[in-house]
Protein backbone atom coordinates (compact mmCIF):
# COMPACT_ATOMS: atom_id res chain seq x y z
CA UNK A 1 -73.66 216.41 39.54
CA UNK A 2 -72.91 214.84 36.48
CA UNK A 3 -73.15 215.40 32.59
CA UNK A 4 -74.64 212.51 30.60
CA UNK A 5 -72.74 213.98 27.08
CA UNK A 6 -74.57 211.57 24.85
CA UNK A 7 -78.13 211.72 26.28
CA UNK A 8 -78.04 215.62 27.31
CA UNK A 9 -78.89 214.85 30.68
CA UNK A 10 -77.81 215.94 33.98
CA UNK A 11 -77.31 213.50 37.15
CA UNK A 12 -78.09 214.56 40.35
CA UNK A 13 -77.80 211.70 43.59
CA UNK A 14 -80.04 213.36 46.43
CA UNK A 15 -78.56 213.71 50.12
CA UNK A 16 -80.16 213.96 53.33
CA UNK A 17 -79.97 218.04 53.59
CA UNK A 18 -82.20 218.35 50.95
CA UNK A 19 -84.99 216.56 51.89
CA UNK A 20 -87.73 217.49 54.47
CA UNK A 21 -89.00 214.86 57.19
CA UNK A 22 -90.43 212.63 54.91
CA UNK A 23 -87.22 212.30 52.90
CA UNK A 24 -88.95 214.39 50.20
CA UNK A 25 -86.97 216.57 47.88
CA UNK A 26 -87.35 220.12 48.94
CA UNK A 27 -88.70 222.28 46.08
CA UNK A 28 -85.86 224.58 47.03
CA UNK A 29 -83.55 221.98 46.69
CA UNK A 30 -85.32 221.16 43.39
CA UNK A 31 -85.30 224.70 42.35
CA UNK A 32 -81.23 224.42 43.23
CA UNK A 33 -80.50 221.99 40.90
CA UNK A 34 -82.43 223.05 37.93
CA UNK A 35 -80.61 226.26 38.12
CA UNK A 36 -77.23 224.36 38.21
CA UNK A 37 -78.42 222.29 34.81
CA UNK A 38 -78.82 225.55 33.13
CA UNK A 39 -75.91 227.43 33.97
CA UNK A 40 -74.12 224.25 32.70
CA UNK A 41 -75.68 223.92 29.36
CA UNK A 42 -75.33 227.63 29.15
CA UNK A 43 -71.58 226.97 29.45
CA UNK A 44 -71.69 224.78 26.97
CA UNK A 45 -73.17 226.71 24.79
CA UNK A 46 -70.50 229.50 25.61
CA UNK A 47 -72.46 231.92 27.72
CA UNK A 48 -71.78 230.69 31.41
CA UNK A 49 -70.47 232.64 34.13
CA UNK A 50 -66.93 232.58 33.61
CA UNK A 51 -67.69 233.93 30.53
CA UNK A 52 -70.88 236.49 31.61
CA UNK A 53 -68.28 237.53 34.11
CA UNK A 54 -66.61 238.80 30.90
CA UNK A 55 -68.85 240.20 29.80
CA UNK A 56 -69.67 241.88 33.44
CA UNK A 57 -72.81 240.58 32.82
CA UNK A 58 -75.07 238.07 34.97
CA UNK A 59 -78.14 235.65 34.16
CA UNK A 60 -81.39 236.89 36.28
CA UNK A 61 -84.04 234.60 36.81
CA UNK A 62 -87.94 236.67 36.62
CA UNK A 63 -90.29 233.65 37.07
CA UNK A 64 -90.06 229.64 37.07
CA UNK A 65 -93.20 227.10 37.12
CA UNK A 66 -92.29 223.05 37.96
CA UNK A 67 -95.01 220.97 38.12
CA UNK A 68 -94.09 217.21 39.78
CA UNK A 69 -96.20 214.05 39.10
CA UNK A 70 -94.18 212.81 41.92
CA UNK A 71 -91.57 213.83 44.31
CA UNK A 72 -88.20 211.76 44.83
CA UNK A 73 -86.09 211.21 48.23
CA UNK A 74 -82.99 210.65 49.70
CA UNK A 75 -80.85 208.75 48.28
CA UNK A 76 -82.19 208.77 44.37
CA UNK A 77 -80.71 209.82 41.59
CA UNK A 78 -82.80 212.00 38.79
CA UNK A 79 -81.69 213.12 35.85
CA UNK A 80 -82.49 216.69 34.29
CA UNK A 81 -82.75 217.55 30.67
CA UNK A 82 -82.88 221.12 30.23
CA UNK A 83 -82.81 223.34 27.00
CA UNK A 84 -83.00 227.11 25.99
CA UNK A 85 -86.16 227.99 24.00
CA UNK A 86 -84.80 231.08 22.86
CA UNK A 87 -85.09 234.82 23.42
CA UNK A 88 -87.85 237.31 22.61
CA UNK A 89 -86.87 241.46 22.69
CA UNK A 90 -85.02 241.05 26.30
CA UNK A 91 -86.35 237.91 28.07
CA UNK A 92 -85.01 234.27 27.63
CA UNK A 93 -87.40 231.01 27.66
CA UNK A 94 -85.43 227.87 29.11
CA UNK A 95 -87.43 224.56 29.79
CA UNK A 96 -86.74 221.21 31.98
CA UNK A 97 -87.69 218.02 31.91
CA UNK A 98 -87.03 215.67 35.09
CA UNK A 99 -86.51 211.91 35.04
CA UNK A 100 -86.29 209.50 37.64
CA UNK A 101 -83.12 207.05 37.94
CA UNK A 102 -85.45 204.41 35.59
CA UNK A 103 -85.08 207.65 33.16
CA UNK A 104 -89.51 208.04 33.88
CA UNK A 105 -90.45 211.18 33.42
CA UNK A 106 -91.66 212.77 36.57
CA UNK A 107 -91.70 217.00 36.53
CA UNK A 108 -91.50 219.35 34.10
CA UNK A 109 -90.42 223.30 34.39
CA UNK A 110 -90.37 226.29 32.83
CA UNK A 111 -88.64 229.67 33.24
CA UNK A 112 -87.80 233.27 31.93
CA UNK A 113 -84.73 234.63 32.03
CA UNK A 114 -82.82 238.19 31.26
CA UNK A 115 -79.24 239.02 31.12
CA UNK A 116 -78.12 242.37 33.24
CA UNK A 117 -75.38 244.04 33.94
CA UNK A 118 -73.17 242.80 37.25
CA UNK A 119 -73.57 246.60 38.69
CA UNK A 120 -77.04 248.02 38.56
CA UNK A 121 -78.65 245.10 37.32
CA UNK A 122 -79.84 246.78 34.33
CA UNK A 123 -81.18 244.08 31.86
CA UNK A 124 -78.99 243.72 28.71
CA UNK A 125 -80.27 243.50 25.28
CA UNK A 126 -79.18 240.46 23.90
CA UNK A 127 -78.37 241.67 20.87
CA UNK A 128 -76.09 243.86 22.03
CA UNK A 129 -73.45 240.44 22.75
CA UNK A 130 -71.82 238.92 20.29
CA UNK A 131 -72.62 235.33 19.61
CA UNK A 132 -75.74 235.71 21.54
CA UNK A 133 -77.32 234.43 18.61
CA UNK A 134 -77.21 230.92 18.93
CA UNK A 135 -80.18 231.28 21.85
CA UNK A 136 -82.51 233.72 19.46
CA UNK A 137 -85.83 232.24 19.52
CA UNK A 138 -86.53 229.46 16.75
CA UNK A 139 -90.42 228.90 18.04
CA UNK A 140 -92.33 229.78 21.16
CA UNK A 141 -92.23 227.51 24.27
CA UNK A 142 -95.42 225.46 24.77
CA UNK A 143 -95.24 225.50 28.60
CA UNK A 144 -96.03 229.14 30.29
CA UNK A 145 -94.96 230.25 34.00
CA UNK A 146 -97.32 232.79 34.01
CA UNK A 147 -97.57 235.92 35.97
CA UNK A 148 -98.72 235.10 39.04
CA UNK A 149 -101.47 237.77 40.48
CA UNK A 150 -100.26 239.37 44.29
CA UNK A 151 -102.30 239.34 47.26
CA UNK A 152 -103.96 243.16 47.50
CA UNK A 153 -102.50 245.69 49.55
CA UNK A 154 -106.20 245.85 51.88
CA UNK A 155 -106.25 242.17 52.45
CA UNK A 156 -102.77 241.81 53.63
CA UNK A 157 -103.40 243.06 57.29
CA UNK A 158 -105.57 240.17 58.39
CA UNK A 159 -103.38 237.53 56.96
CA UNK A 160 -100.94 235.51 58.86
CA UNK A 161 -97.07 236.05 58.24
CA UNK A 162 -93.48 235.08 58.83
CA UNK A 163 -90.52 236.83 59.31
CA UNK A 164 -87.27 236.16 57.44
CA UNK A 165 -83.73 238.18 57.16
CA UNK A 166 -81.06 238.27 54.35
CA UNK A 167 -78.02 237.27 56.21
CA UNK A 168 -75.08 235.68 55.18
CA UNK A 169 -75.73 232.39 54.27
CA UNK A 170 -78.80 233.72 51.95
CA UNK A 171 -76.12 236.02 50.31
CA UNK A 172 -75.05 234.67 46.76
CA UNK A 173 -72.22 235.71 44.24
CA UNK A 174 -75.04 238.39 42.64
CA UNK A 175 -75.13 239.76 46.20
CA UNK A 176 -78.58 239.57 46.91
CA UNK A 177 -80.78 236.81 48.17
CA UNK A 178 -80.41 233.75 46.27
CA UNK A 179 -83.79 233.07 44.03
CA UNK A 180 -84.05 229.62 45.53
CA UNK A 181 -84.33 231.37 49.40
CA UNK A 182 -87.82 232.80 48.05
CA UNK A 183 -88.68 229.29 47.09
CA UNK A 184 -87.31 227.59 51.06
CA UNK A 185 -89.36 230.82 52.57
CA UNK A 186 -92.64 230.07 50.21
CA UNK A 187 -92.63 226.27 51.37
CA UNK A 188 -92.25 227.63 55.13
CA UNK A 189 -95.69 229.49 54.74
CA UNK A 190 -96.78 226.43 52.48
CA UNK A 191 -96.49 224.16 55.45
CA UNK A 192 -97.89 226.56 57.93
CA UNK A 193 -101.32 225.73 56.30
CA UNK A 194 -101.02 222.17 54.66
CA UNK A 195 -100.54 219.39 56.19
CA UNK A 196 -96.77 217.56 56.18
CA UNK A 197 -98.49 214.68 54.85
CA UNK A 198 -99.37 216.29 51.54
CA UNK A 199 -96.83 217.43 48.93
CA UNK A 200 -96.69 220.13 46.72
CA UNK A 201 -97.80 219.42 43.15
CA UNK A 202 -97.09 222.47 41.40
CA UNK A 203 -94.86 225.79 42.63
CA UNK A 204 -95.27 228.90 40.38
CA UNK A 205 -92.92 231.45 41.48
CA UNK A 206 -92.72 235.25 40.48
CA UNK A 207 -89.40 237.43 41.23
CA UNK A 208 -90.11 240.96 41.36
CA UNK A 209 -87.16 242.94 43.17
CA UNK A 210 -84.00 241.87 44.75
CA UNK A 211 -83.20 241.43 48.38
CA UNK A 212 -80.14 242.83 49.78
CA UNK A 213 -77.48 242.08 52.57
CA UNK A 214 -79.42 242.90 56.05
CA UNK A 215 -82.65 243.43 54.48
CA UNK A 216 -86.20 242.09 56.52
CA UNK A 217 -89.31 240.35 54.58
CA UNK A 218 -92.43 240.04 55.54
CA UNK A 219 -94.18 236.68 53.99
CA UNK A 220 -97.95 237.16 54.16
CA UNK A 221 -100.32 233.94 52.84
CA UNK A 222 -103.13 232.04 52.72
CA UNK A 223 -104.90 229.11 50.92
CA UNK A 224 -108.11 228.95 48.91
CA UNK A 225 -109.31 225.62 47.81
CA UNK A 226 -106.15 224.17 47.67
CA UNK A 227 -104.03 226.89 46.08
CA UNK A 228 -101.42 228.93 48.54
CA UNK A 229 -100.58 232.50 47.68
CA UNK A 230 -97.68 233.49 49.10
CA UNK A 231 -96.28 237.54 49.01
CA UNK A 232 -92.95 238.53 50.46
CA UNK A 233 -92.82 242.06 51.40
CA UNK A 234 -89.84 243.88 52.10
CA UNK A 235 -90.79 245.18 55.68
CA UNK A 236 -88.84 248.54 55.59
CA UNK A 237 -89.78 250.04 52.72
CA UNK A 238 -93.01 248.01 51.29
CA UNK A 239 -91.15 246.57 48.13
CA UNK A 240 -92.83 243.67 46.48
CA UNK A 241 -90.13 241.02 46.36
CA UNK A 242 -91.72 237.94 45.33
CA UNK A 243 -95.49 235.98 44.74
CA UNK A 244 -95.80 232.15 44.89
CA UNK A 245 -98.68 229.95 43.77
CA UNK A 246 -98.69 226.60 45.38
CA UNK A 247 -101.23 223.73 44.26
CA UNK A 248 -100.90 220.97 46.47
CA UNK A 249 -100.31 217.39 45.81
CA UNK A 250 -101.24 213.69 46.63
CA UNK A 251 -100.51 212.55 50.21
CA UNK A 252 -97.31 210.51 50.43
C-alpha cells in the first residue's frame, strides 16, 4: 500500500491470494483494504493505533455497506479515498470512494464506527479524549449502511448452513475474529446459492457480537429474488454474531 499525499488517495496493487477463480477481488479482500485506508488516515489525523493503544483504547467496526459498479482482478492497482464524516453521541461515520488505476470511479462504501476500551470492549465516549474533536460531526453522511433485518429464529431450522471455527489464523490483535472473516464466511454461503459466474454487486454487513478464540458459528442463508441473507450464529450459546445482505451483480 501506498499514500498518494497530494491527491488523498491510497494505492493498493492486487495479488493472486486475494482473488477468487475468476481473478476477482474478494469482497473480503476488499473489505481488508478499506479498513487499512482508514486506520491510516486515522493516523494521520492522530488517532491510529499506536496512539489508541495509548489511550488503551481500540476502533470497532458495527456495520459497513460497499456497493461495486465493477469488480477489479489480479494484478490492478485501485486507489481508495477515504474520509471521516464525523461522530454523533458514540458512533463514528467514515466513507470510501474506490477508483480504478485510470483513477474511474468504481465502488463506493460506507461505515459506522465506535471507539472502546482494549479490555471489555466497552464503547468510549468520544468526548471523553482529548483532541477527539477534530472528527465531531460537521454534516450528516449522505450514504447509509443501514441495519440490516436477521433471519427469524422459526425459519432458521429449515435453512441450509455452514460451519466455521475461530482458530488461529482468524484471531486478530483485538483478539476476536477479525470483521473481515464475517465478510470471507458471508461470500462462502453467497456462493453456495449463486452462481460463480455472477458477482456480487452490493455487500451490507451488520456486526453484532464478537467471536472469540475456539468459538463455533453456525451460518444459516438463503436468497430471495436476488438478495442473500446471511446470519452467523454462535452454535454454543445462540449469540447473534453477524447479518449480511448480498445483492448480486452482472455476470463477468
Amino acid at each position: 500500500m501506498q499514500f498518494i499525499e497530494e491527491e488523498n488517495l491510497y494505492r493498493f496493487t492486487i495479488i493472486g491470494p486475494e482473488t477468487d477463480i475468476h481473478d476477482r477481488l474478494h469482497y473480503h479482500s476488499l473489505f481488508a483494504m478499506l479498513q487499512e485506508a482508514a486506520c491510516m488516515d486515522a493516523d494521520r489525523h492522530g488517532f491510529g493505533s499506536d496512539k489508541m493503544d495509548e489511550l488503551t483504547a481500540c476502533w470497532l467496526i458495527l456495520r459497513m455497506k460497499v456497493v461495486m459498479k465493477r469488480i477489479p482482478k489480479w494484478k490492478d492497482t485501485i486507489y481508495i479515498r477515504t474520509w471521516s464524516q464525523g461522530f454523533e453521541r458514540l458512533f463514528f461515520n467514515r466513507d470510501f470512494d474506490i477508483f480504478d488505476e485510470n483513477k474511474n470511479l468504481i465502488g463506493e462504501a460506507t461505515s459506522v464506527w465506535v471507539i472502546a476500551h482494549q479490555g471489555d470492549h466497552r464503547p468510549v465516549r468520544p468526548q471523553s479524549i482529548p483532541g477527539m474533536e477534530v472528527f465531531e460531526a460537521k454534516k450528516p453522511s449522505e450514504r447509509k449502511a443501514a441495519k440490516v433485518a436477521s433471519i427469524p429464529d422459526d425459519e432458521r431450522e429449515g435453512l441450509k448452513k455452514l460451519k466455521r471455527f475461530a482458530d488461529y489464523s482468524q484471531i486478530d490483535r483485538n483478539m476476536h475474529v477479525n470483521n473481515t472473516n464475517y465478510v470471507a464466511w458471508s461470500e462462502d454461503a453467497c456462493y453456495s446459492v449463486l452462481p460463480t459466474e455472477k458477482r456480487i454487486g452490493e455487500l451490507t454487513i451488520n456486526y453484532s457480537s464478537e467471536v472469540h478464540p475456539g468459538e463455533e458459528v453456525l451460518i444459516f442463508f438463503k436468497e430471495n429474488d436476488g438478495v442473500i441473507l446471511v446470519d452467523g450464529i454462535e452454535a454454543q450459546s445462540g449469540r447473534h454474531v453477524f447479518t449480511t445482505e448480498i445483492v448480486g451483480g452482472e455476470a463477468e
